[in-house]
N, C-alpha and C. Protein backbone atom coordinates (compact mmCIF):
# COMPACT_ATOMS: atom_id res chain seq x y z
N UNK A 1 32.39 -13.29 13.09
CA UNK A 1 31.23 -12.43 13.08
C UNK A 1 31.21 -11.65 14.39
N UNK A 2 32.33 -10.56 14.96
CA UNK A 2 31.92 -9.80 15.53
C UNK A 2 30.68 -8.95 16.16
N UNK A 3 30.43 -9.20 17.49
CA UNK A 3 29.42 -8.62 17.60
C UNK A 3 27.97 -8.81 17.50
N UNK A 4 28.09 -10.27 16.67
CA UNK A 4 26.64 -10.40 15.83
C UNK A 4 26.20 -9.97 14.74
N UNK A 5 27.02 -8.93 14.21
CA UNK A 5 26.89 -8.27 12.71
C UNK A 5 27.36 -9.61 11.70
N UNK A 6 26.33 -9.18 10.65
CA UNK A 6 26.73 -10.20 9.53
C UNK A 6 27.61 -9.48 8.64
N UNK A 7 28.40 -10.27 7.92
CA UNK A 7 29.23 -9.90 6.92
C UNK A 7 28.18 -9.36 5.26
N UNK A 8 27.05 -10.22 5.49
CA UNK A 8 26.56 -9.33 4.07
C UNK A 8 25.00 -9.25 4.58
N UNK A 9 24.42 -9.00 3.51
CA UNK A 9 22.66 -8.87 3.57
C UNK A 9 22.31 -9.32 2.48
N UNK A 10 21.56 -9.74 2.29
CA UNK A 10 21.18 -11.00 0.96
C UNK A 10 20.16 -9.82 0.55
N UNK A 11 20.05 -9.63 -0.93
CA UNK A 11 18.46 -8.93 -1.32
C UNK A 11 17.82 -9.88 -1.61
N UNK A 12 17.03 -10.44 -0.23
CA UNK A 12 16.51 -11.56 -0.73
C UNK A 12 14.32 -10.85 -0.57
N UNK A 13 14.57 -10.06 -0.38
CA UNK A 13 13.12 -8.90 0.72
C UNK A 13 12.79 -9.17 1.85
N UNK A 14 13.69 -10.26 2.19
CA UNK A 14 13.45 -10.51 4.06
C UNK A 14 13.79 -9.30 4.87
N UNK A 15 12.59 -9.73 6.11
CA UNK A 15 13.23 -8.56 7.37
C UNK A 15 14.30 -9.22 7.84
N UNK A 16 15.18 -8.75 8.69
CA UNK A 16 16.10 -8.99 9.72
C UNK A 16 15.62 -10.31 10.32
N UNK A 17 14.39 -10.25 11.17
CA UNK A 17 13.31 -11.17 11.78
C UNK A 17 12.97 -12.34 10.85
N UNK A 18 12.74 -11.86 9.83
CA UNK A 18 12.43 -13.51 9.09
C UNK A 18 13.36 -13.93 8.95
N UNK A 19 14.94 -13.78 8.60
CA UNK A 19 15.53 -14.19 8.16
C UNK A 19 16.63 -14.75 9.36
N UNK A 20 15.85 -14.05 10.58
CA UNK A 20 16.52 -15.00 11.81
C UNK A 20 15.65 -15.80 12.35
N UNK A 21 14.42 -16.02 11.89
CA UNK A 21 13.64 -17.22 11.97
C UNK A 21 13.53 -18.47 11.41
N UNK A 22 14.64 -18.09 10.22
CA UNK A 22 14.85 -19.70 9.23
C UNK A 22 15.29 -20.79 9.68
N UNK A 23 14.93 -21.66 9.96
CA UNK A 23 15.51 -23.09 9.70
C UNK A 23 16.95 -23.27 9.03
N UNK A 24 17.69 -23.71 10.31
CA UNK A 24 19.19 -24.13 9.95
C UNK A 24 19.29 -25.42 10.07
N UNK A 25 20.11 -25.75 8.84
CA UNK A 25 20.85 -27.24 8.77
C UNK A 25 22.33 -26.96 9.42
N UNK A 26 22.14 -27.62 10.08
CA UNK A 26 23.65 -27.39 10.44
C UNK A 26 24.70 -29.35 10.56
N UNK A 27 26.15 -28.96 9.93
CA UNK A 27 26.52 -30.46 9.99
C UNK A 27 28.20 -30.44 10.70
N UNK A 28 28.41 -30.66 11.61
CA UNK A 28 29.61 -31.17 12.41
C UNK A 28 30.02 -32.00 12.09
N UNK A 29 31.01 -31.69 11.34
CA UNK A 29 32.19 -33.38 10.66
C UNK A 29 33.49 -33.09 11.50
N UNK A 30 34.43 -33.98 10.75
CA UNK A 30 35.40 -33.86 10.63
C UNK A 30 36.45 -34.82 11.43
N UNK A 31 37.48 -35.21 11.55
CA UNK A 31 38.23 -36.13 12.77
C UNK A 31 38.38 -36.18 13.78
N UNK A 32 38.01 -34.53 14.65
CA UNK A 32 38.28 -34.39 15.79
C UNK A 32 37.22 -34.33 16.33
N UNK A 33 37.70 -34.65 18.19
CA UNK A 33 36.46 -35.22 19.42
C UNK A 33 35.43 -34.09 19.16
N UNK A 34 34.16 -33.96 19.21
CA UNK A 34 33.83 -32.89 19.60
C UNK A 34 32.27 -32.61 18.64
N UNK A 35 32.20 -33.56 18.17
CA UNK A 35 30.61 -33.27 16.97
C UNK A 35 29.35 -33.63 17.44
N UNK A 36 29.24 -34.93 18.24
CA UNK A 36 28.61 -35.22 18.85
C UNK A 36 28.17 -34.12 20.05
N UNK A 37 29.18 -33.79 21.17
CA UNK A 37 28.99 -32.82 21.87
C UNK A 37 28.72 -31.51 21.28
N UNK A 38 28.77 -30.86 20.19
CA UNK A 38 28.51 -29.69 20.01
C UNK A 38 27.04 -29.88 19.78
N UNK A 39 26.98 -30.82 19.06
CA UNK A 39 25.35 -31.08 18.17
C UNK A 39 24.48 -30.70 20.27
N UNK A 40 24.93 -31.77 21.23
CA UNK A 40 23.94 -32.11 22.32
C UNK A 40 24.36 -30.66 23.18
N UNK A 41 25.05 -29.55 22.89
CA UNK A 41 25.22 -28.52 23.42
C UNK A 41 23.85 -27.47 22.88
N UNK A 42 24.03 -27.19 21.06
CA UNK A 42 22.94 -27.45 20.31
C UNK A 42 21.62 -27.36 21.23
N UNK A 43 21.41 -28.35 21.40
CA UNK A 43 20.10 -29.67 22.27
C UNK A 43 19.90 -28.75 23.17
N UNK A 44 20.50 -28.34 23.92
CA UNK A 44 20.46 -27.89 25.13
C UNK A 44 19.78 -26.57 25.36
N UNK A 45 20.30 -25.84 24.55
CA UNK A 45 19.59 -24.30 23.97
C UNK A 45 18.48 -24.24 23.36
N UNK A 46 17.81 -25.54 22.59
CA UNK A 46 17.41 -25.42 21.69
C UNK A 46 15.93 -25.96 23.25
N UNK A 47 16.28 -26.60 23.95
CA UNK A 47 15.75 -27.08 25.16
C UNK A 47 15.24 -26.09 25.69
N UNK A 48 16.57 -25.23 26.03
CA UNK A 48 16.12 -23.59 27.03
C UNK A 48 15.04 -23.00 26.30
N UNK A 49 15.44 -22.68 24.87
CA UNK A 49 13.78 -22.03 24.29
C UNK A 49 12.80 -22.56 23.87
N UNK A 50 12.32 -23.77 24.57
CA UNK A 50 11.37 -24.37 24.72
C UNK A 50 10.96 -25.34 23.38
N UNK A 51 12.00 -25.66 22.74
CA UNK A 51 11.54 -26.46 21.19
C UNK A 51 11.65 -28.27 21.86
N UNK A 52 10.25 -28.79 21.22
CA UNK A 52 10.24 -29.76 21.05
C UNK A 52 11.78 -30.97 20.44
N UNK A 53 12.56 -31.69 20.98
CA UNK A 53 13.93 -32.24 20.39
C UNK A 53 13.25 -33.70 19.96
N UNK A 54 14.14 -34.19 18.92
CA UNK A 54 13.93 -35.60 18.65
C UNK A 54 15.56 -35.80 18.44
N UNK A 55 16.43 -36.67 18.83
CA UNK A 55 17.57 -37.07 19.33
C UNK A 55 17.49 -38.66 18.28
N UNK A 56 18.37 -38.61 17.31
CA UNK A 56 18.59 -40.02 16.56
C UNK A 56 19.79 -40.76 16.44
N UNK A 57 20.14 -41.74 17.19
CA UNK A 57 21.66 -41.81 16.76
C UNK A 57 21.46 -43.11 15.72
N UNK A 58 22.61 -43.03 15.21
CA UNK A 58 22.51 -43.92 14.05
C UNK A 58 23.39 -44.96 14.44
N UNK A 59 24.69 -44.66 14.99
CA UNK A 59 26.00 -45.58 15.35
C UNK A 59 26.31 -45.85 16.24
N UNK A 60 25.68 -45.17 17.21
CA UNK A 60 26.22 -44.99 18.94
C UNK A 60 25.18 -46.40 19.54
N UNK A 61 25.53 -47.49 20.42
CA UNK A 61 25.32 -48.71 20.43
C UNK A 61 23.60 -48.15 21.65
N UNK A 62 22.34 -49.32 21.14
CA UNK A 62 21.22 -48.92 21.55
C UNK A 62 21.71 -49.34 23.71
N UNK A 63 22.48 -50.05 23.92
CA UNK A 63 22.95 -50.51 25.12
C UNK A 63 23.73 -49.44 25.78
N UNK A 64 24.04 -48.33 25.05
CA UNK A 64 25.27 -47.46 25.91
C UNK A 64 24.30 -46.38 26.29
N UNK A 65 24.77 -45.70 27.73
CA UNK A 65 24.12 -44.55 28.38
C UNK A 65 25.08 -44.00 28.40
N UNK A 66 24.87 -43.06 27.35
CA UNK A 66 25.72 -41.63 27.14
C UNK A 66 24.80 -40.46 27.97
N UNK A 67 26.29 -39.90 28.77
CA UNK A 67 26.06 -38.57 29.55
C UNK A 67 24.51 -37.66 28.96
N UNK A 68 24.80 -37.34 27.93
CA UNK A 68 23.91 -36.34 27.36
C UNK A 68 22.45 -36.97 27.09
N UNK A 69 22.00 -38.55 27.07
CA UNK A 69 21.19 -39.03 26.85
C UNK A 69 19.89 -38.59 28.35
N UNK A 70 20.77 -38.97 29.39
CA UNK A 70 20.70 -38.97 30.57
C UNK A 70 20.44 -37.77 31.44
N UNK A 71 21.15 -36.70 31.39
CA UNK A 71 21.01 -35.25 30.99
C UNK A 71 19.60 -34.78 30.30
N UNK A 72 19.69 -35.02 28.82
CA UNK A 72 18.52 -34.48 28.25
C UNK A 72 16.97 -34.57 28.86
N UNK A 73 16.88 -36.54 28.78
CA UNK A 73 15.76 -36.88 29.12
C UNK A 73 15.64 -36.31 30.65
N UNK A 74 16.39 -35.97 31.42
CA UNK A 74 16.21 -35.73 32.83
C UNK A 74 15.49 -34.19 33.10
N UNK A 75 16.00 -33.40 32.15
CA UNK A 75 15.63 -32.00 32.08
C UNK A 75 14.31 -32.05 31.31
N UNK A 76 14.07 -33.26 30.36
CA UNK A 76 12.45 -33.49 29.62
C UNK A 76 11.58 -33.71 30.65
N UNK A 77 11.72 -34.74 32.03
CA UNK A 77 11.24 -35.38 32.51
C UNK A 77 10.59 -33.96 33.96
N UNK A 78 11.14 -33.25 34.13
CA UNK A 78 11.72 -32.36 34.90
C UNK A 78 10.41 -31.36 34.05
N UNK A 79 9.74 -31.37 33.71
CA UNK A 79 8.54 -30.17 33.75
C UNK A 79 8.92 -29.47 32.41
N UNK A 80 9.99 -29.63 31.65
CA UNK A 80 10.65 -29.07 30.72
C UNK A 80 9.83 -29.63 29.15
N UNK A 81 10.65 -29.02 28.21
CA UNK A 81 9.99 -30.00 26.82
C UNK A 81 10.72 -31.04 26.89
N UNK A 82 9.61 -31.80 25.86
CA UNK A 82 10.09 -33.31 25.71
C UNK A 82 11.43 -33.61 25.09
N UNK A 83 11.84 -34.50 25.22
CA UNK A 83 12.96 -35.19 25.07
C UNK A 83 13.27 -36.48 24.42
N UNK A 84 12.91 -36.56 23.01
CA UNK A 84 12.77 -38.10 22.71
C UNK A 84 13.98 -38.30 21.80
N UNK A 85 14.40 -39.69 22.15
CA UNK A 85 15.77 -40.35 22.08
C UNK A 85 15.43 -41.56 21.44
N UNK A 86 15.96 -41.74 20.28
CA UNK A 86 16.04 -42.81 18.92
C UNK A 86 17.32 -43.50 19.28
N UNK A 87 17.33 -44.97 19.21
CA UNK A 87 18.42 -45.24 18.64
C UNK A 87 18.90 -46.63 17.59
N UNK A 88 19.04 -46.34 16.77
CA UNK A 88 18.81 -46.91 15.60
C UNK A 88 19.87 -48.04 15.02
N UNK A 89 19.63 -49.24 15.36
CA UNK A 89 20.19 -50.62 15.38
C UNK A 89 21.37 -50.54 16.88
N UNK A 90 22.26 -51.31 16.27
CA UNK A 90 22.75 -52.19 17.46
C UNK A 90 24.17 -51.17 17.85
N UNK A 91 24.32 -50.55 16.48
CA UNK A 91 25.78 -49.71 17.11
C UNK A 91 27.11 -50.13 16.82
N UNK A 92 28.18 -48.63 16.26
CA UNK A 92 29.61 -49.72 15.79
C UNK A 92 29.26 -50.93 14.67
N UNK A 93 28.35 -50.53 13.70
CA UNK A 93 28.04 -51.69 12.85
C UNK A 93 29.13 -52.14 12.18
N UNK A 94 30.10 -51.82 11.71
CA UNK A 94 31.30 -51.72 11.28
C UNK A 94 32.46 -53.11 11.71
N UNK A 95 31.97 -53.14 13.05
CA UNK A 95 32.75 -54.43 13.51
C UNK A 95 32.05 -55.74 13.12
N UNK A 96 32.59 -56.42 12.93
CA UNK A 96 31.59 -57.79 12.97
C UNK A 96 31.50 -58.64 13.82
N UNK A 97 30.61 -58.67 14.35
CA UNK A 97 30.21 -59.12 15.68
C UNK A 97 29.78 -61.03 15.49
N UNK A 98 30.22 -62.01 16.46
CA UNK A 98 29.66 -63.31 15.93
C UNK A 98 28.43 -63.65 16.27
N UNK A 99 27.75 -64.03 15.32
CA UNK A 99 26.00 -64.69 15.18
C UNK A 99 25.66 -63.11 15.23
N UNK A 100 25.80 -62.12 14.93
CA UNK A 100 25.06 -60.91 14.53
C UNK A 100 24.68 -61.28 13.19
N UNK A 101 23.64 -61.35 13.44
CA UNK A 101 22.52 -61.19 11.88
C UNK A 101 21.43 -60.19 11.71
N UNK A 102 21.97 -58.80 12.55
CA UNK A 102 21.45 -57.34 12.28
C UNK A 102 21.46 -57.07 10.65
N UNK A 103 20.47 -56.72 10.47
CA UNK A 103 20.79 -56.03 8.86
C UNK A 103 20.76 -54.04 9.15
N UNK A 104 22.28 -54.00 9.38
CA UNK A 104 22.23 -52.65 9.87
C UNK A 104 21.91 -51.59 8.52
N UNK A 105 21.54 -52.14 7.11
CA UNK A 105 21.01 -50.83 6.40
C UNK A 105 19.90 -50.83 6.42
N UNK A 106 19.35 -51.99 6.98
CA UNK A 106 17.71 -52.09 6.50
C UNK A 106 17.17 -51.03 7.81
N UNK A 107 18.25 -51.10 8.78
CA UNK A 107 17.65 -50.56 10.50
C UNK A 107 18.43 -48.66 10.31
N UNK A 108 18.99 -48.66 9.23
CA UNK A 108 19.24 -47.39 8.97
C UNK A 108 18.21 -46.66 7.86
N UNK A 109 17.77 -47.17 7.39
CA UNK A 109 16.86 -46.75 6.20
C UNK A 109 15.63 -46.54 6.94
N UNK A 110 15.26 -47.39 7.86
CA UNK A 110 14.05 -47.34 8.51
C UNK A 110 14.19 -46.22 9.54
N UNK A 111 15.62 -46.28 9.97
CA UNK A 111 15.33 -44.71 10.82
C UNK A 111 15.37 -43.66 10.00
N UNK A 112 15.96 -43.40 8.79
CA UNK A 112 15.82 -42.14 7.61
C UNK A 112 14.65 -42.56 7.34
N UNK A 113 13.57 -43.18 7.59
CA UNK A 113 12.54 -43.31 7.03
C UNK A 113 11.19 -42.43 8.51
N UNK A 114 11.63 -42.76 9.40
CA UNK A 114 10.94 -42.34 10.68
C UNK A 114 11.52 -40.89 10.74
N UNK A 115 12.26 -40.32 10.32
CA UNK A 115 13.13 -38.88 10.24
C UNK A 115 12.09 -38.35 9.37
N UNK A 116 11.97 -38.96 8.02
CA UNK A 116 11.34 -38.38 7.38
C UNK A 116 9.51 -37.81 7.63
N UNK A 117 9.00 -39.39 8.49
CA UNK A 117 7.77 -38.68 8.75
C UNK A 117 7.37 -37.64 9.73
N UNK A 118 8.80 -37.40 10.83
CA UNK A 118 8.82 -36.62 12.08
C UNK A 118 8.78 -35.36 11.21
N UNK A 119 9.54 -35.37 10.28
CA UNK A 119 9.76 -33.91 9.55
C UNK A 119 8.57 -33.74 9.01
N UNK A 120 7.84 -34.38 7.81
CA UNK A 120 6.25 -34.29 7.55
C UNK A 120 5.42 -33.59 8.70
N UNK A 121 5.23 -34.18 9.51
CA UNK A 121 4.46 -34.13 10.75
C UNK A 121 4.42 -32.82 11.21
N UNK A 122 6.30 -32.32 11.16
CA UNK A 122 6.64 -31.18 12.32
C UNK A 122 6.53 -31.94 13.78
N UNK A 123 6.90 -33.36 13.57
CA UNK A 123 7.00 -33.71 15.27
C UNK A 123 7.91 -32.92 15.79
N UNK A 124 9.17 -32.74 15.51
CA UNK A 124 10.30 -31.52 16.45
C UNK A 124 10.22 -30.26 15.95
N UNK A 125 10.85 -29.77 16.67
CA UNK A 125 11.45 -28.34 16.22
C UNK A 125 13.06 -28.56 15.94
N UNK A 126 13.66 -29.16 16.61
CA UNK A 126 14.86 -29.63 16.57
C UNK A 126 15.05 -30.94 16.67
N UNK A 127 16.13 -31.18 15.57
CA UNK A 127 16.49 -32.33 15.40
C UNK A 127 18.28 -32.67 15.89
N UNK A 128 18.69 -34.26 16.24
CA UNK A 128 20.23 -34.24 15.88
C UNK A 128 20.07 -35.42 15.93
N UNK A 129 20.84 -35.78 13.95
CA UNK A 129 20.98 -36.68 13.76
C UNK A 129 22.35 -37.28 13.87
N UNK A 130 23.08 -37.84 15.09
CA UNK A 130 23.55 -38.57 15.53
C UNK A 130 24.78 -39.38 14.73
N UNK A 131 25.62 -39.22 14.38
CA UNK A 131 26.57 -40.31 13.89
C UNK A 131 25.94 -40.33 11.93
N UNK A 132 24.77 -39.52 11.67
CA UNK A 132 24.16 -39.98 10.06
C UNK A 132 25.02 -39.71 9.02
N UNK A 133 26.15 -39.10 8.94
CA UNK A 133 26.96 -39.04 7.94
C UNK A 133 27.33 -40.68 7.76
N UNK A 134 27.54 -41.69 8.61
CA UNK A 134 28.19 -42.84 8.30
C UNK A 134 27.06 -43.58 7.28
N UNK A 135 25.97 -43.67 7.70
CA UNK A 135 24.71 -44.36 6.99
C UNK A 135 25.06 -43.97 5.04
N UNK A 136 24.55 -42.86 5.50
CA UNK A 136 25.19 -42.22 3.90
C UNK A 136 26.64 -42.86 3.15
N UNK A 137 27.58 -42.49 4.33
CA UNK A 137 28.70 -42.97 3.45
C UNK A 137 28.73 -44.33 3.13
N UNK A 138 28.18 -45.14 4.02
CA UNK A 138 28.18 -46.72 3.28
C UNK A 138 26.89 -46.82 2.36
N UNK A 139 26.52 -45.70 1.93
CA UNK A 139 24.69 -46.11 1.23
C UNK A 139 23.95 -46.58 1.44
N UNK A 140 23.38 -46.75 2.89
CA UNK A 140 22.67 -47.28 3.31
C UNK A 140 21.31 -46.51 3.11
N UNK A 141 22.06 -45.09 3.34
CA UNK A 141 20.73 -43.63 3.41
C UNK A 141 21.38 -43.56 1.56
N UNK A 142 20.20 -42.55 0.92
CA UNK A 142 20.65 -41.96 -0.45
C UNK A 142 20.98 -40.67 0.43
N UNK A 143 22.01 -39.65 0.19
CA UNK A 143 22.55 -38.52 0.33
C UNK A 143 21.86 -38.11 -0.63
N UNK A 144 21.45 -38.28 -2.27
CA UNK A 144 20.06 -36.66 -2.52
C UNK A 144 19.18 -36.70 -2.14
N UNK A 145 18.38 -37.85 -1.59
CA UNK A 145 17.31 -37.96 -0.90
C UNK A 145 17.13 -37.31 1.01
N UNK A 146 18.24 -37.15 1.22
CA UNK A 146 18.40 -36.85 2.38
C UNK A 146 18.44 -34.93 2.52
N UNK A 147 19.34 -34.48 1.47
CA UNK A 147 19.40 -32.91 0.96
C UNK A 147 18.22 -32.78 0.50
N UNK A 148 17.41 -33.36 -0.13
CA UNK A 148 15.77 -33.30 -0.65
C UNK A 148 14.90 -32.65 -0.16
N UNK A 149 15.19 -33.97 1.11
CA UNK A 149 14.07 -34.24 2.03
C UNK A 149 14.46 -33.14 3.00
N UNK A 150 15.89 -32.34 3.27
CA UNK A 150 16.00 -31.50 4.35
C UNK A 150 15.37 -29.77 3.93
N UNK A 151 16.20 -30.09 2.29
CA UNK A 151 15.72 -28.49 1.64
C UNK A 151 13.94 -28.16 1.49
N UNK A 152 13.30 -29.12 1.66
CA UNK A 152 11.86 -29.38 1.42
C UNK A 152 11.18 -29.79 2.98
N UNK A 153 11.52 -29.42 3.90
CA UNK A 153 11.34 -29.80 5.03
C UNK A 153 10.25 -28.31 5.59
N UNK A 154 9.30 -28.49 5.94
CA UNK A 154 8.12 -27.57 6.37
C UNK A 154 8.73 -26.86 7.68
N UNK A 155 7.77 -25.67 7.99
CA UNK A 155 7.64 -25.18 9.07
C UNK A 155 9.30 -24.74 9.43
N UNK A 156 9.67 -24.83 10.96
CA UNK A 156 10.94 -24.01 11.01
C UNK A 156 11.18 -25.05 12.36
N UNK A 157 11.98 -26.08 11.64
CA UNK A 157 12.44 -27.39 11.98
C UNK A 157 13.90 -27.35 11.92
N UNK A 158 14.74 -27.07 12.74
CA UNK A 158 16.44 -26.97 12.81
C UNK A 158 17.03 -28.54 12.99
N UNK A 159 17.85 -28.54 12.26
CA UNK A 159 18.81 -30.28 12.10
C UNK A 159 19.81 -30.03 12.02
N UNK A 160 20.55 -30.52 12.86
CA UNK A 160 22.06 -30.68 13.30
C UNK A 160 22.45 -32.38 12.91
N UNK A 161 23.00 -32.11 12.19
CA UNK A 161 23.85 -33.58 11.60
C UNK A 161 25.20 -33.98 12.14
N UNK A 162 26.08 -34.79 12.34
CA UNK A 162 27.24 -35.18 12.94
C UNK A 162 28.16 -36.15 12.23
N UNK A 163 29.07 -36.56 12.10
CA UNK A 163 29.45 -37.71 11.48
C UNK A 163 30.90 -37.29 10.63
N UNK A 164 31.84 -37.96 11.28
CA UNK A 164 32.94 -37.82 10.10
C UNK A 164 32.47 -37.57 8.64
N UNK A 165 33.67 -37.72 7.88
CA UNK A 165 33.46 -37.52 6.03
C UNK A 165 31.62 -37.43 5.57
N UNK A 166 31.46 -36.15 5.82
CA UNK A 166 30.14 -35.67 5.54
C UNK A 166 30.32 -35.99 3.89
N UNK A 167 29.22 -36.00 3.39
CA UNK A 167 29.25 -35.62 2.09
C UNK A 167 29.22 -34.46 1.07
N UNK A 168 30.10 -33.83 -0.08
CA UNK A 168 29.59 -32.64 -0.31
C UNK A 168 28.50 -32.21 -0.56
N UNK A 169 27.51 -33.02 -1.06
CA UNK A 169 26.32 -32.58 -1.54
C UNK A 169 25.63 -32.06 -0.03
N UNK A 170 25.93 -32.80 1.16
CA UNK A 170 25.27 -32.10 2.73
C UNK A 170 26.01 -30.93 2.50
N UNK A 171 27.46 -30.88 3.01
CA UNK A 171 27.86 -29.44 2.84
C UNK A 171 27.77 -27.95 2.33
N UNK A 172 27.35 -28.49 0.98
CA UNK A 172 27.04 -27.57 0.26
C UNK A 172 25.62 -26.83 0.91
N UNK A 173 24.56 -27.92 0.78
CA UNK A 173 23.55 -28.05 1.27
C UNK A 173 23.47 -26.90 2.91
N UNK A 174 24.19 -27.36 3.64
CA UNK A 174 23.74 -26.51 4.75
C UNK A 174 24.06 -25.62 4.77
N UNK A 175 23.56 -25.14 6.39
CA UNK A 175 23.74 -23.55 6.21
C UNK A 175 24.69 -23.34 7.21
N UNK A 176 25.47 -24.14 8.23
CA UNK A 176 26.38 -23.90 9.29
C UNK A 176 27.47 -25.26 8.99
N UNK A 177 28.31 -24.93 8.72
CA UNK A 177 29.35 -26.19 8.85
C UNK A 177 30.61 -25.94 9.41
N UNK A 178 30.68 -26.67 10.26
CA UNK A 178 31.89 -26.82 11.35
C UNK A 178 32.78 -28.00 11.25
N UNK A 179 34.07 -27.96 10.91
CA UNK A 179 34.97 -28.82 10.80
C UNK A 179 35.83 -28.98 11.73
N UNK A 180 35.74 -30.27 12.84
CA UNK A 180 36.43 -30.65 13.97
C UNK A 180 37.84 -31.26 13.56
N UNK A 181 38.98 -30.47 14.27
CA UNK A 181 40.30 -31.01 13.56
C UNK A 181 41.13 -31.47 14.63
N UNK A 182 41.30 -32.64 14.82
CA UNK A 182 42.01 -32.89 15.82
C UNK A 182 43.51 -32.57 16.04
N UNK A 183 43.56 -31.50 16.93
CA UNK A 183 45.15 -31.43 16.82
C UNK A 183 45.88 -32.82 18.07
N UNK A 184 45.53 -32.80 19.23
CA UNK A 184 46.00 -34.08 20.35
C UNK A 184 45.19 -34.40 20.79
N UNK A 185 45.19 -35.61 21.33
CA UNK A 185 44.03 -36.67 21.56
C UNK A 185 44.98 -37.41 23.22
N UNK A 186 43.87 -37.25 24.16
CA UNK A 186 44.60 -38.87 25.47
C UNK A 186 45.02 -40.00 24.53
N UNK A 187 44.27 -40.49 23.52
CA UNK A 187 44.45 -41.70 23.24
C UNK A 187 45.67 -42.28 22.27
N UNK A 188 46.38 -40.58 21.76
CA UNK A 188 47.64 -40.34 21.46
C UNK A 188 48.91 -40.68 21.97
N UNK A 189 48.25 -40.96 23.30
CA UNK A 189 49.54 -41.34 24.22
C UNK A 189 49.19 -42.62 25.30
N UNK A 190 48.02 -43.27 24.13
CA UNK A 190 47.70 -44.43 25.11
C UNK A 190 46.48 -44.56 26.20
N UNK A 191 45.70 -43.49 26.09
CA UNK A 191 44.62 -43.05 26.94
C UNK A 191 43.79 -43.35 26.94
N UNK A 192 42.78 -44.58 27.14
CA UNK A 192 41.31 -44.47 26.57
C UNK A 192 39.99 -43.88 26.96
N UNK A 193 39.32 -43.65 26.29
CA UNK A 193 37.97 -42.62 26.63
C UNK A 193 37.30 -43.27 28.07
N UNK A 194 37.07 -41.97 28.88
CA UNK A 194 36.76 -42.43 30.08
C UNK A 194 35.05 -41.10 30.53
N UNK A 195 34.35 -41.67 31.64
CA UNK A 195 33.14 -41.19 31.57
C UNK A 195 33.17 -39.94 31.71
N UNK A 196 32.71 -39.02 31.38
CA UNK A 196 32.60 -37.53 31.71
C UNK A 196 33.22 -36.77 30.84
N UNK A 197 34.20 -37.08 29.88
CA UNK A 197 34.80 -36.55 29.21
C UNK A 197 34.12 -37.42 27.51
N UNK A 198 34.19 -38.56 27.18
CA UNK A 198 34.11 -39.14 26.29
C UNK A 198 32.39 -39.33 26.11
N UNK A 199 32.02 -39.88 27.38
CA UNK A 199 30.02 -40.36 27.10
C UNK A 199 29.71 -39.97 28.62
């Protein structure tokens, strides 16, 4: 999109103005590094023009201080808009951990359930939901209930989603989709994720 010019014009009877006032879904998949950080880049702008953020992670462990967590709330705290940060069960549910007796769908449903009343509400203006493609893919979340609840979502509330193997029905569903492809990785050659670059 050169320039900023769009490739078409919808006859939909919108001005220019309304139709750059809509509410975007937007969803960052795919294998490569980089979804998480785009979504909290996202955050950041969405910060500068003064929108209320609500920050949800779904997978990322409630014990880890990620860069951008730290960052955000600091610039909330800082005279700026608020900055509120979810994080929803224990994290890496996937592994099995010993004497973990988390019920990580019941603690995922309940955060798609707190998503849902923030959206009712209009508590944010911006949203990023964090790692939520995984919830879905194990069914923990319903994926039409989630496209439902986003296409039916009030006011002019922007959601940025993240998460490997999105689902098509999100895809379809949004209105920005970005596919992260990893061509080389440090950890390709033995590298593991280190601070400033990884969290």
């Amino acid at each position: 999109m050169p320039q900023g010019k769009v490739t078409t014009v919808p006859d939909d009877g919108l001005t220019t103005r309304q139709r750059r006032r809509q509410a975007v879904l937007a969803v960052n998949t795919g294998h490569g590094k980089g979804k998480s950080t785009a979504a909290f880049g996202m955050a950041l702008r969405a910060w500068s023009a003064g929108w209320p953020i609500g920050v949800f992670q779904f997978v990322k462990s409630e014990k880890w201080r990620v860069g951008e967590e730290a960052a955000l709330k600091a610039l909330g705290a800082a005279g700026g808009t608020p900055v509120t940060w979810h994080k929803m069960g224990e994290g890496w549910s996937w592994i099995q951990r010993p004497g973990a007796e988390r019920d990580h769908a019941a603690e995922a449903a309940e955060g798609w359930a707190q998503i849902k009343r923030d959206l009712a509400a209009e508590t944010y203006k911006f949203y990023v939901l964090d790692e939520f493609t995984y919830p879905m893919k194990w069914g923990w979340v319903d994926v039409a209930d989630v496209v439902a609840t986003l296409a039916e979502r009030p006011g002019t509330q922007h959601v940025v989603i993240t998460g490997r193997d999105a689902a098509p029905e999100l895809l379809e569903a949004a209105d920005l989709v970005t596919e992260m492809t990893k061509v080389k990785h440090p950890m390709d050659a033995g590298r593991k994720g280190q601070q400033g670059i990884e969290w």
